[in-house]
C-alpha atoms as a PDB file:
ATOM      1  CA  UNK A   1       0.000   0.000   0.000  1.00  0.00           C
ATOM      2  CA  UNK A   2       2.687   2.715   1.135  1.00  0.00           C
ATOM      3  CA  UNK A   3       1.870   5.959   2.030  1.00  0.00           C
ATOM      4  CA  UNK A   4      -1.939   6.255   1.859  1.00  0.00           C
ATOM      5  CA  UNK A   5      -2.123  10.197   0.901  1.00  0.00           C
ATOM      6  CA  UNK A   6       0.813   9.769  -1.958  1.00  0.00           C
ATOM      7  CA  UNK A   7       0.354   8.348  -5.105  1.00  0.00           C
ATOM      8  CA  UNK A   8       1.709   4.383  -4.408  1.00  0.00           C
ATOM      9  CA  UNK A   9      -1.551   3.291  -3.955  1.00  0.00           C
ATOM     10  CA  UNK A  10      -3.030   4.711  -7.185  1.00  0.00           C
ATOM     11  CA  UNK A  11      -0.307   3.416  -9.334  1.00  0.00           C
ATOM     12  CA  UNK A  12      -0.563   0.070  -7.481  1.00  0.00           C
ATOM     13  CA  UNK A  13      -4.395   0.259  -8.682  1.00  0.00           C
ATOM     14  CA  UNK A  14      -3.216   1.540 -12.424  1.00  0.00           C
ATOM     15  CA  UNK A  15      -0.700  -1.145 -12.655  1.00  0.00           C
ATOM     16  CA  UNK A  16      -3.064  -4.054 -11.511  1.00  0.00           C
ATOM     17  CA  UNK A  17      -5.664  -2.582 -13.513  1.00  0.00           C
ATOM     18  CA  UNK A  18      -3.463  -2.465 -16.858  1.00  0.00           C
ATOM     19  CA  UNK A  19      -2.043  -6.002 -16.097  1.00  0.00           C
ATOM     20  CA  UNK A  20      -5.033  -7.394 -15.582  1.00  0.00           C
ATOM     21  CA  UNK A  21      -4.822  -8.368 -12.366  1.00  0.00           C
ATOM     22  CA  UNK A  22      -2.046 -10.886 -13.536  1.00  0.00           C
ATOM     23  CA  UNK A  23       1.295 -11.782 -14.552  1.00  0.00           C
ATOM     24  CA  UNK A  24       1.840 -14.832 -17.400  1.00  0.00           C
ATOM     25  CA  UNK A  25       0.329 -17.306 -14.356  1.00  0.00           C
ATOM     26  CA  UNK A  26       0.849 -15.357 -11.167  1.00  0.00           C
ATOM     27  CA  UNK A  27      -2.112 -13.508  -9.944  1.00  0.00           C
ATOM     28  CA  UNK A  28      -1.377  -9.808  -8.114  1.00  0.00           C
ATOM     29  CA  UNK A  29      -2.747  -8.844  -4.985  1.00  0.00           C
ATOM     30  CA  UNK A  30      -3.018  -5.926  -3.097  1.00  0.00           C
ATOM     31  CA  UNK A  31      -1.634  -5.737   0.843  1.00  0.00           C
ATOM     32  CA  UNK A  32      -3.138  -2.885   2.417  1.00  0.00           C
ATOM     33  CA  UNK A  33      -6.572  -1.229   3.817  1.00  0.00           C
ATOM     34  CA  UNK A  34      -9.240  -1.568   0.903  1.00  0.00           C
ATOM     35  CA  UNK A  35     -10.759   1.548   1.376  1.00  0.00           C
ATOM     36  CA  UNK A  36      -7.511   3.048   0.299  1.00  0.00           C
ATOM     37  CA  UNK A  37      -7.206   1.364  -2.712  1.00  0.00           C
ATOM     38  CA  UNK A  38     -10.506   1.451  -3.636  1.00  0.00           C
ATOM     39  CA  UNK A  39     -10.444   5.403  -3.575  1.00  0.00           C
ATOM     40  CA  UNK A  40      -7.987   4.708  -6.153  1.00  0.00           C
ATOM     41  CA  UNK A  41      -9.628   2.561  -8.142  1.00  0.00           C
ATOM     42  CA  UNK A  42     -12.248  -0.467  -9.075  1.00  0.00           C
ATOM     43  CA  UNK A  43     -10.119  -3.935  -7.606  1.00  0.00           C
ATOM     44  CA  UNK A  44     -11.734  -6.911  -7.570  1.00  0.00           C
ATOM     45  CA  UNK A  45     -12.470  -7.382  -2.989  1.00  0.00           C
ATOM     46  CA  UNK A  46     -10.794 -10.936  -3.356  1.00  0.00           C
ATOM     47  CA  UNK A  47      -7.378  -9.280  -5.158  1.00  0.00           C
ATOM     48  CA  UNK A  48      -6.756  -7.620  -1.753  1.00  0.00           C
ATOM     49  CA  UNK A  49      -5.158  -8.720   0.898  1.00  0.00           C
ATOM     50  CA  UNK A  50      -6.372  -6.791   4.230  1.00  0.00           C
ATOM     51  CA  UNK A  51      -3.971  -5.492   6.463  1.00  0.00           C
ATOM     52  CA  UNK A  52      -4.314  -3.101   9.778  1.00  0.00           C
ATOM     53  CA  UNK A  53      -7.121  -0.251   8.711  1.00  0.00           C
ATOM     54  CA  UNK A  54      -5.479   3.292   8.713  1.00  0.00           C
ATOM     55  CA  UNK A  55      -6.600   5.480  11.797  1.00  0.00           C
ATOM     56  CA  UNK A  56      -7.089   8.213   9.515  1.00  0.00           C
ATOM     57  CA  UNK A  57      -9.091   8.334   5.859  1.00  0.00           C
ATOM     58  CA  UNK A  58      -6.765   8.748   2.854  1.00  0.00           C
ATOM     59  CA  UNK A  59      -6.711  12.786   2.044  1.00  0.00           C
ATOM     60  CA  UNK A  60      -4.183  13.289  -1.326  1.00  0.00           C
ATOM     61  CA  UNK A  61      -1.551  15.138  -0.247  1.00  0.00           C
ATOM     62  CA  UNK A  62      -1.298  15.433   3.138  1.00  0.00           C
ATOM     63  CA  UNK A  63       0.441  12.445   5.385  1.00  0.00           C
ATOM     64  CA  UNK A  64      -0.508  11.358   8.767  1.00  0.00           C
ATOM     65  CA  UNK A  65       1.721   9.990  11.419  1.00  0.00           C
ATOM     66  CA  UNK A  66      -1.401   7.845  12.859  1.00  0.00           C
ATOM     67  CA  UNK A  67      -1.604   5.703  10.157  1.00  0.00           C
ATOM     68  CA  UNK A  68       2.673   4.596  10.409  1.00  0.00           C
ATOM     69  CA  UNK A  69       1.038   1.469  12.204  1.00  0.00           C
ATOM     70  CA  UNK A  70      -1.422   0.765   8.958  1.00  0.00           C
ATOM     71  CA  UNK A  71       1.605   1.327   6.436  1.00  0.00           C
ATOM     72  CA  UNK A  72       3.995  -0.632   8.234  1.00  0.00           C
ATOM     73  CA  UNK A  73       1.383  -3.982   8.805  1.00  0.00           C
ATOM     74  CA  UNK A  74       1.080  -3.430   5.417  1.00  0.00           C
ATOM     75  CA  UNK A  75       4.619  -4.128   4.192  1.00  0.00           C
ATOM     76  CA  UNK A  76       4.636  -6.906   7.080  1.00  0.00           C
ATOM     77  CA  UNK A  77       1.795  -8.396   5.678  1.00  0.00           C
ATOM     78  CA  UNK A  78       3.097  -8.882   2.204  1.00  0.00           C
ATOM     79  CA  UNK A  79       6.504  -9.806   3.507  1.00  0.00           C
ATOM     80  CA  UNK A  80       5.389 -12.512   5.616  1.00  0.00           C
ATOM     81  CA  UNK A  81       3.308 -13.924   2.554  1.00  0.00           C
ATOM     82  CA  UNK A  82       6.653 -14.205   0.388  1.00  0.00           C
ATOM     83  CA  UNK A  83       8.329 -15.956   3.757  1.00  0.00           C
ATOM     84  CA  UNK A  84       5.745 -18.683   3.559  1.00  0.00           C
ATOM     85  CA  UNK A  85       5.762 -19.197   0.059  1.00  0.00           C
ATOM     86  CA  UNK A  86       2.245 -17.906  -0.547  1.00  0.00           C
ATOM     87  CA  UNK A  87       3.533 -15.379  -3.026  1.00  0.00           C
ATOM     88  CA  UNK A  88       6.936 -15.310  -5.172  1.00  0.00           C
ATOM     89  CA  UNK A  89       7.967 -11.645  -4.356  1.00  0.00           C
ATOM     90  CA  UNK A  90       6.600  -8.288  -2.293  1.00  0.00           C
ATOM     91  CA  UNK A  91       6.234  -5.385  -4.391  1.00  0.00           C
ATOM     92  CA  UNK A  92       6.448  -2.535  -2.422  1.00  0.00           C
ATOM     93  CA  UNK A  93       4.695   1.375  -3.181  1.00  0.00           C
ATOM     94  CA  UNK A  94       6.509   4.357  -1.903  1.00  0.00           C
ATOM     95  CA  UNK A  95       6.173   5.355   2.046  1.00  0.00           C
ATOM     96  CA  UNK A  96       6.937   8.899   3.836  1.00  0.00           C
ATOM     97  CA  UNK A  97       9.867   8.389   6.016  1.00  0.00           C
ATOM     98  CA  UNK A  98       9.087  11.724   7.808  1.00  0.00           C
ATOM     99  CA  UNK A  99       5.344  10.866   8.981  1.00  0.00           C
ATOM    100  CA  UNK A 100       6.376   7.412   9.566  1.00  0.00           C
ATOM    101  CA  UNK A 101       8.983   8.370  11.891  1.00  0.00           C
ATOM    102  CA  UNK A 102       6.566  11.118  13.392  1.00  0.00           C
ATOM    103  CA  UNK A 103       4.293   7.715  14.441  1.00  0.00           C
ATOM    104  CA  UNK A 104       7.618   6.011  15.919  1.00  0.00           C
ATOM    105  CA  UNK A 105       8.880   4.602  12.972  1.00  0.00           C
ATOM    106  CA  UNK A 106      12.768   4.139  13.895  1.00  0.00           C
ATOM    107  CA  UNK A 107      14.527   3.078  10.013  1.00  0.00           C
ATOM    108  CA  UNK A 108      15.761   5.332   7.561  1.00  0.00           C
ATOM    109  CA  UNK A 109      13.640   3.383   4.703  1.00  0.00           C
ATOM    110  CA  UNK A 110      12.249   0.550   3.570  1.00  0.00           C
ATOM    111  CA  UNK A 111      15.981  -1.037   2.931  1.00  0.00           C
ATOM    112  CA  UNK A 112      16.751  -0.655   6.079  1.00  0.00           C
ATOM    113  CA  UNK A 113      13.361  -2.305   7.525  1.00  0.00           C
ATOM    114  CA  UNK A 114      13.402  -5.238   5.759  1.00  0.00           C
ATOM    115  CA  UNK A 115      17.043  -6.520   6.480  1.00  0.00           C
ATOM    116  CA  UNK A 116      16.140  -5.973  10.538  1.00  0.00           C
ATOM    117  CA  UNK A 117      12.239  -7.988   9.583  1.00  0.00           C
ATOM    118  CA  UNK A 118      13.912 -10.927   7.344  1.00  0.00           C
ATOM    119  CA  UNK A 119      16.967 -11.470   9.510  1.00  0.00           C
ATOM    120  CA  UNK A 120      19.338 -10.295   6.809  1.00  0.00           C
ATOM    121  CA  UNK A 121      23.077  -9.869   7.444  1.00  0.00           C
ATOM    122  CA  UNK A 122      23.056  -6.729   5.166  1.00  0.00           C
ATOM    123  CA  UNK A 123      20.535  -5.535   2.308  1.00  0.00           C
ATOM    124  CA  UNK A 124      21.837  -4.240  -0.156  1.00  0.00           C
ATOM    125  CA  UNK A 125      19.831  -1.441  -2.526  1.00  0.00           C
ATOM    126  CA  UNK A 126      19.892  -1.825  -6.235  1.00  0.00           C
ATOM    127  CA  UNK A 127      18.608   0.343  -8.569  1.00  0.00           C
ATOM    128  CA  UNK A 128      17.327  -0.984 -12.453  1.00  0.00           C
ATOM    129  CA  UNK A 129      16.661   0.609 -15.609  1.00  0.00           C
ATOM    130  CA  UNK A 130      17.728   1.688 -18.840  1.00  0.00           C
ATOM    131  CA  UNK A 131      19.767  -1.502 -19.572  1.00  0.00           C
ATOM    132  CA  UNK A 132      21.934   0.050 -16.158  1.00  0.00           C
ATOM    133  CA  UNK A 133      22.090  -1.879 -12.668  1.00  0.00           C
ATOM    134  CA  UNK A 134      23.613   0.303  -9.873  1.00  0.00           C
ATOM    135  CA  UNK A 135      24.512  -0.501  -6.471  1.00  0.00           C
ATOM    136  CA  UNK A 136      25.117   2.557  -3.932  1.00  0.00           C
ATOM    137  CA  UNK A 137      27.804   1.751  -0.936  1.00  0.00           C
ATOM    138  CA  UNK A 138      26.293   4.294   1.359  1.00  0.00           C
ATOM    139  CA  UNK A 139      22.229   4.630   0.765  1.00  0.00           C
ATOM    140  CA  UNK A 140      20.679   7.374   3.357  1.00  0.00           C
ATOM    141  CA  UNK A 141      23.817   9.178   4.767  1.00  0.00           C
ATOM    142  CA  UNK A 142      25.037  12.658   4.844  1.00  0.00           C
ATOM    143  CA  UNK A 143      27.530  13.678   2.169  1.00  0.00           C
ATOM    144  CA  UNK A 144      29.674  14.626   4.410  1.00  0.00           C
ATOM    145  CA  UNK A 145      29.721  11.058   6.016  1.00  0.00           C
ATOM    146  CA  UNK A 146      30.312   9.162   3.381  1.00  0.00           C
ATOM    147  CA  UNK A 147      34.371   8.869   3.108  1.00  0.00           C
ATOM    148  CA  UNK A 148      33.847   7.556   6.783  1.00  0.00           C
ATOM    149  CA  UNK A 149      31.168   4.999   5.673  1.00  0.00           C
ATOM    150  CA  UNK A 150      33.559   3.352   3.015  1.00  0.00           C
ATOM    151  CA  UNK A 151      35.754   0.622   4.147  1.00  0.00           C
ATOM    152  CA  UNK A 152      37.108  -2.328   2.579  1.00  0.00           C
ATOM    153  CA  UNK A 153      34.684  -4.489   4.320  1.00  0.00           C
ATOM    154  CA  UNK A 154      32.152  -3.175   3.196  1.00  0.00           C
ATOM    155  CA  UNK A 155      33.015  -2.897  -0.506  1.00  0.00           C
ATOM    156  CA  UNK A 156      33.494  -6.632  -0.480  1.00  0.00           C
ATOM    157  CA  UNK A 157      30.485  -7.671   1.305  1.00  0.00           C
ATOM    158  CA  UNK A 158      28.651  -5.611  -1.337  1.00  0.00           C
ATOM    159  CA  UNK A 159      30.196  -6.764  -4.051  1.00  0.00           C
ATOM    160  CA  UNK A 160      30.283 -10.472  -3.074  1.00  0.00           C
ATOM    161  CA  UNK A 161      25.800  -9.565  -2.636  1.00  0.00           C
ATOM    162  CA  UNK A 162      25.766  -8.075  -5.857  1.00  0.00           C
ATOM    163  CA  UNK A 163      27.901 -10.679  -7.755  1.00  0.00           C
ATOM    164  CA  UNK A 164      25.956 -13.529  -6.895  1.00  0.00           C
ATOM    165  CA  UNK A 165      22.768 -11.893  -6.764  1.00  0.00           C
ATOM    166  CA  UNK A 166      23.450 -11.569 -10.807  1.00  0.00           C
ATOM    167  CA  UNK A 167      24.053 -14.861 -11.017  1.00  0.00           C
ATOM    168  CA  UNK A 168      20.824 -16.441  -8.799  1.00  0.00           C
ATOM    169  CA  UNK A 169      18.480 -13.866  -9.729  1.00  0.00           C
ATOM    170  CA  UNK A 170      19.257 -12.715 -12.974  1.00  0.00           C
ATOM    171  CA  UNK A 171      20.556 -15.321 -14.552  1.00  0.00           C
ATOM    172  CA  UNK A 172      23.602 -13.931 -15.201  1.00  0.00           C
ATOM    173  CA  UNK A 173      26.104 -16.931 -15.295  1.00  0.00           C
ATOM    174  CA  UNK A 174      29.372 -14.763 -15.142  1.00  0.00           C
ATOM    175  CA  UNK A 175      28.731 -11.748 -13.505  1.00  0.00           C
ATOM    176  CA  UNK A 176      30.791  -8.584 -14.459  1.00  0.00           C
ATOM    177  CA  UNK A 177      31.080  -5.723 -11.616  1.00  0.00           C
ATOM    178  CA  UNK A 178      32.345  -2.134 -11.966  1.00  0.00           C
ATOM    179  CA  UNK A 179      33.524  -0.370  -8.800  1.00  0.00           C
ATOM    180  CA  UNK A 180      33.654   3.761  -9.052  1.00  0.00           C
ATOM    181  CA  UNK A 181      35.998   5.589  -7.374  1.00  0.00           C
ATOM    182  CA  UNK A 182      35.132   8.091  -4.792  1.00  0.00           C
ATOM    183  CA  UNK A 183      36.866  11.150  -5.782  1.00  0.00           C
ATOM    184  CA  UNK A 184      36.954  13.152  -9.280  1.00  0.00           C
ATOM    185  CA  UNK A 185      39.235  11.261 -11.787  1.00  0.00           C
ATOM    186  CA  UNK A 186      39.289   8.235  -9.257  1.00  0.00           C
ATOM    187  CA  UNK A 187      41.962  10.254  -7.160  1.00  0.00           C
ATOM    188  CA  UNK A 188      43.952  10.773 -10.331  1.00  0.00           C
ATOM    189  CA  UNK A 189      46.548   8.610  -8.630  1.00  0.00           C
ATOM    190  CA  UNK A 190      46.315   9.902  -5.012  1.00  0.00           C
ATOM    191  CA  UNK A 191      46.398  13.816  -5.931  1.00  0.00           C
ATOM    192  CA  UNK A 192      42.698  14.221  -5.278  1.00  0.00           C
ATOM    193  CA  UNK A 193      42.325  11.677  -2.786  1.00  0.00           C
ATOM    194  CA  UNK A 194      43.820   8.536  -1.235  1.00  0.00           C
ATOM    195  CA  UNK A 195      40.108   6.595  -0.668  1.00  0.00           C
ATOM    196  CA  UNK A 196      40.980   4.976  -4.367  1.00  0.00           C
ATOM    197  CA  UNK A 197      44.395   2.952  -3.490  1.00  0.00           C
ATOM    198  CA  UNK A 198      43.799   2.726   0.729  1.00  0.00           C
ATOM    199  CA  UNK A 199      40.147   1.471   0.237  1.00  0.00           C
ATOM    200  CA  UNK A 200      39.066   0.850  -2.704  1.00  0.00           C
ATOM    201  CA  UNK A 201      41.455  -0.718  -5.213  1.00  0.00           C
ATOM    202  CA  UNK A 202      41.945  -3.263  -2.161  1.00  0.00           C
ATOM    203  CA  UNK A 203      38.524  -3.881  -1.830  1.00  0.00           C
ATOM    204  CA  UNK A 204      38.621  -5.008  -5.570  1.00  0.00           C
ATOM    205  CA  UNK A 205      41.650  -6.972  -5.191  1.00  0.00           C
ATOM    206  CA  UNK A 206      39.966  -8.960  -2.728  1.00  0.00           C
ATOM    207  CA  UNK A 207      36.736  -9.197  -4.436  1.00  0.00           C
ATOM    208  CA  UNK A 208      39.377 -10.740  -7.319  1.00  0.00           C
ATOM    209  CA  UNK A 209      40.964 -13.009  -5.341  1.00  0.00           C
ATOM    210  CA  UNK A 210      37.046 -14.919  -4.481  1.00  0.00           C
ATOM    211  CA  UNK A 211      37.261 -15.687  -8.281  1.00  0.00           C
ATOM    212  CA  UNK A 212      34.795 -12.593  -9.170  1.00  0.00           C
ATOM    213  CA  UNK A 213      35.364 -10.151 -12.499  1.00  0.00           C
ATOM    214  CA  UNK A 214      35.612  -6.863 -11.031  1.00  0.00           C
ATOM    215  CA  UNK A 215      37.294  -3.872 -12.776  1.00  0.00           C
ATOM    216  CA  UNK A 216      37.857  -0.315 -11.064  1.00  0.00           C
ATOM    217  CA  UNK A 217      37.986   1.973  -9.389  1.00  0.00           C
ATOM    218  CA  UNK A 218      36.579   3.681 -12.161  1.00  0.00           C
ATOM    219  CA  UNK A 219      36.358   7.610 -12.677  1.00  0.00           C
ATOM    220  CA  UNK A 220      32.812   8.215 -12.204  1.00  0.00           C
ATOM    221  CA  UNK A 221      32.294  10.766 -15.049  1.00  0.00           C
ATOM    222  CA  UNK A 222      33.168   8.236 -17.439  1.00  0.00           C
ATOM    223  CA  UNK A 223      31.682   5.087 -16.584  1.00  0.00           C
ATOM    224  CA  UNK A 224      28.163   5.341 -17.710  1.00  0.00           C
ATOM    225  CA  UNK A 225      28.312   6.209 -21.545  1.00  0.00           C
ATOM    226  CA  UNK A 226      26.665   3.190 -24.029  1.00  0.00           C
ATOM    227  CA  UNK A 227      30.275   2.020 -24.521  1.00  0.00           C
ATOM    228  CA  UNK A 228      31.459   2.004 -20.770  1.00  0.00           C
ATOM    229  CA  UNK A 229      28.235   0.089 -19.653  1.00  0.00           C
ATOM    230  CA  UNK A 230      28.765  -2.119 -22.318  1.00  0.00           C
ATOM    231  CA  UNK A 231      31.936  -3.588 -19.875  1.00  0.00           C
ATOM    232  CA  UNK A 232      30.022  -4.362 -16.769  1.00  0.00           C
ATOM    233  CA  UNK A 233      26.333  -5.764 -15.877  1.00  0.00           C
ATOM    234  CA  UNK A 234      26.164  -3.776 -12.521  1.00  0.00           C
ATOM    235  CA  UNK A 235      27.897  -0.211 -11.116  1.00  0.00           C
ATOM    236  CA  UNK A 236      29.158  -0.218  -7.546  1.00  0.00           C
ATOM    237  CA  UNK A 237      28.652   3.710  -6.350  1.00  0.00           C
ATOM    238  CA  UNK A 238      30.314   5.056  -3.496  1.00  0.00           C
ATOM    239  CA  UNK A 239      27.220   7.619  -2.395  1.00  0.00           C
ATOM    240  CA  UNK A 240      23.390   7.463  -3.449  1.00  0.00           C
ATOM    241  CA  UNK A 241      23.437  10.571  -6.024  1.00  0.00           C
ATOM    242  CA  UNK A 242      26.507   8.726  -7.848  1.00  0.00           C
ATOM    243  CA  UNK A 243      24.415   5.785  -8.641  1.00  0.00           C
ATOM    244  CA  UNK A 244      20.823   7.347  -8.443  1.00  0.00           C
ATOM    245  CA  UNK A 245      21.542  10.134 -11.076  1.00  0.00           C
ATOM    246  CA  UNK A 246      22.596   8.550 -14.361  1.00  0.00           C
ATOM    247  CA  UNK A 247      20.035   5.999 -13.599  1.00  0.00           C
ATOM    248  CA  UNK A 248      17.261   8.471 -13.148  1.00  0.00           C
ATOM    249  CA  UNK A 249      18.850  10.072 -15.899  1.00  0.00           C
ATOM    250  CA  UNK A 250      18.258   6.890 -18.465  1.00  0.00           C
ATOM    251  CA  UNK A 251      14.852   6.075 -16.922  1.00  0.00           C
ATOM    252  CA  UNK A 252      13.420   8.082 -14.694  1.00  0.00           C
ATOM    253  CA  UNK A 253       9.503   6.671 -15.863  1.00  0.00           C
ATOM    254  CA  UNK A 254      10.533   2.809 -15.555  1.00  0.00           C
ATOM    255  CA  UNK A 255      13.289   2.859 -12.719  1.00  0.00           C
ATOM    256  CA  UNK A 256      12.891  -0.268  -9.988  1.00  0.00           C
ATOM    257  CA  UNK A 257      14.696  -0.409  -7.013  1.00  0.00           C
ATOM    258  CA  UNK A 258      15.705  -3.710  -6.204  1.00  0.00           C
ATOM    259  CA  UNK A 259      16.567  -5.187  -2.310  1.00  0.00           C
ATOM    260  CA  UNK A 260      19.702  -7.509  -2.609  1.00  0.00           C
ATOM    261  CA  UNK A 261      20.410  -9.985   0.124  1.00  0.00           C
ATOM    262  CA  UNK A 262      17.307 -11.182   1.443  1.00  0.00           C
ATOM    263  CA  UNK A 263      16.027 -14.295   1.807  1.00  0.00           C
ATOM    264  CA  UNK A 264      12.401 -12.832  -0.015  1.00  0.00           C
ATOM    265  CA  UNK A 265      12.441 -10.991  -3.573  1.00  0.00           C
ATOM    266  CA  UNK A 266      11.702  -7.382  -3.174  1.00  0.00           C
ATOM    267  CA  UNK A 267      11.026  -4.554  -5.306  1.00  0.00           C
ATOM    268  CA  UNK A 268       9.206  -0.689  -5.502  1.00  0.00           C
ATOM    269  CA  UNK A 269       9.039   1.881  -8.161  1.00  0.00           C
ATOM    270  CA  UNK A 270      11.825   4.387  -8.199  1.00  0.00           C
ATOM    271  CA  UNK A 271      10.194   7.508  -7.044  1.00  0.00           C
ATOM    272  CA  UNK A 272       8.690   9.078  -3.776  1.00  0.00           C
ATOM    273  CA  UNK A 273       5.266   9.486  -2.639  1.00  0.00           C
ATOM    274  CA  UNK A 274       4.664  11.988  -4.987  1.00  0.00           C
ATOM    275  CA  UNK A 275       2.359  14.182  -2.838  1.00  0.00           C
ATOM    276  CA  UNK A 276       2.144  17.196  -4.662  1.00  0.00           C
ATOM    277  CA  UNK A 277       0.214  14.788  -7.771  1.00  0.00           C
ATOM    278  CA  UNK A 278      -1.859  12.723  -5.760  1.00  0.00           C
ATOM    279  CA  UNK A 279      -5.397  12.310  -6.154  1.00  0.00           C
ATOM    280  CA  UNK A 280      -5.084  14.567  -9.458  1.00  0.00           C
ATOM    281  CA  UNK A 281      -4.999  11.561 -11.979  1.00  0.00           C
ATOM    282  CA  UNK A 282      -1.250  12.240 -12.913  1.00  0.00           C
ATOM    283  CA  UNK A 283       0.300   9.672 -11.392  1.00  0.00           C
ATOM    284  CA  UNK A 284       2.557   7.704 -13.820  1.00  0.00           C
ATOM    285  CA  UNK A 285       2.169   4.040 -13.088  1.00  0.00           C
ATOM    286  CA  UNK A 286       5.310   3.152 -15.566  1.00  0.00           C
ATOM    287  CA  UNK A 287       7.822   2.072 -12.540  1.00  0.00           C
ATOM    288  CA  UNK A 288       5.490   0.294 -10.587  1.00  0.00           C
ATOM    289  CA  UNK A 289       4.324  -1.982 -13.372  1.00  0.00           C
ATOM    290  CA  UNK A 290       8.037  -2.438 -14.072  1.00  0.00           C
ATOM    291  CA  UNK A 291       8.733  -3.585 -10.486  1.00  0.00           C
ATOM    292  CA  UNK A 292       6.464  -5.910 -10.666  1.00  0.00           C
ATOM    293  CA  UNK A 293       7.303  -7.471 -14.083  1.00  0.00           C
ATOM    294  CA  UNK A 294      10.965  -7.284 -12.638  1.00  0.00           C
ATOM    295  CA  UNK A 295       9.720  -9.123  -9.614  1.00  0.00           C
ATOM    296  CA  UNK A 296       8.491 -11.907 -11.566  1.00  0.00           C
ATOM    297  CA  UNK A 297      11.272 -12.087 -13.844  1.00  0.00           C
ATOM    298  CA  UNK A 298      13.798 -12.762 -10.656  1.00  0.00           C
ATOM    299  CA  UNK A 299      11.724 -15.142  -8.812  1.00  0.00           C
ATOM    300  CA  UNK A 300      11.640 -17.627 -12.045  1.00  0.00           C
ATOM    301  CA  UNK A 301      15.607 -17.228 -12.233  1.00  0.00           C
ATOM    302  CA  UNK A 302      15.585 -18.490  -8.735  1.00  0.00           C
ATOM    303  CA  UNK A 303      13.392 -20.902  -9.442  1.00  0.00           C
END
């Protein structure tokens, strides 16, 4: 469901409604309060899946802290019915972080949220589109954080997520990752920065030495043209806006971000709650029907 008052429920609605309710064989159902979705839209009452009711009607545009317990059941809901088996991936719409941590919601995302419900070791955020797959290192962070956030550790565990995440549930047999450096030029040899050979190229040594194909670090700037992406099948980013803005850039309409490293499948549209649209009829369903054929696509690799 997501954020009641943004527009994740009404592309949920579009993108049911313009699928058909299905995918090949899979049926789609909606986790959430009805009433919400049916403000959105006509659904069929036995495609939804009822979670906690909100606390307060959905009003376009304007969020409400007492309903953080409605949105949240909701993404426990669906996530418990991937657990069990009962469906093949949780597809999730767009929440406010602010109004959910106004209710007592204590996670800087849905990322975040998910690794603590499914027991993960570490989720990793990838984001999909425009024939580009980018991974960023540090998700929800200040800039000025960020060189503190990077450590070789954390590059490889990453990576290693990533790499075989290609391979299981993409069905990518030999996997190809491209690390970016941190700085401009990559550090141009350690005159803009030492992160590249302290951090970084180590990182990548390491990843090399587990028998993965990993090139970098890369200069940034140059690493995302048709010809460069033609090298790699996924971009490890240092910082969000590193990896966020060439693929927003390719396909801002059909991005998907994609959680890495769970035991579930899990994907959302790449955009926010969109609340100065909603309830106007302008919300562009594009990404969330892509997340969902995405969705489908990885759980039949892993199967």
């Amino acid at each position: 469901m997501g954020e009641p008052s943004g527009i994740g429920p009404e592309v949920a609605v579009a993108a049911f409604q313009s699928l058909a309710g299905k995918l090949g064989e899979r049926p789609i159902k909606l986790v959430g309060d009805p009433r919400v979705f049916l403000d959105c839209g006509t659904i069929p009452p036995e495609a939804i899946v009822e979670s906690h009711p909100v606390a307060v009607l959905r009003n376009p545009g304007v969020p409400e802290s007492r309903n953080t317990r409605a949105v949240v059941d909701a993404i426990d809901a669906a996530v418990a019915l991937a657990r069990n088996g009962a469906a093949a991936a949780a597809v999730t719409a767009p929440i406010h972080k602010a109004a959910l941590m106004q209710g007592g919601f204590e996670f800087a995302g849905h990322t975040e949220y998910l690794a603590q419900l499914t027991g993960a070791d570490r989720a990793v955020m990838m984001l999909v589109g425009g024939g580009l797959r980018v991974v960023p290192l540090t998700i929800h962070v200040p800039l000025a954080r960020v060189p503190r956030e990077i450590t070789i550790e954390a590059i490889v565990d990453t990576g290693e997520i990533v790499l075989k995440s290609l391979r299981h549930d993409f069905g990518i047999a030999k996997p190809r990752l491209a690390v970016a450096g941190l700085n401009p030029h990559a550090g141009e040899q350690g005159e803009i920065g030492r992160e590249e050979r302290e951090i970084i190229a180590p990182a990548i040594e390491a990843l090399r030495g587990g028998g993965f194909n990993v090139i970098g670090p890369l200069s940034a700037d140059t690493m995302f043209h048709e010809r460069a992406r033609a090298r790699y099948d996924a971009a490890l980013c240092m910082y969000h806006d590193q990896a966020l803005i060439p693929l927003k850039t390719l396909a801002f309409w059909e991005g998907v971000n994609v959680t890495l490293g769970l035991p579930i499948i899990r994907t959302s549209p790449d955009h926010g709650t969109a609340l100065d649209i909603a309830g106007q009829g302008k919300a562009d369903p594009r990404s969330m029907i892509a997340a969902i054929r995405l969705a489908a696509q990885m759980a039949d690799a892993r199967a």
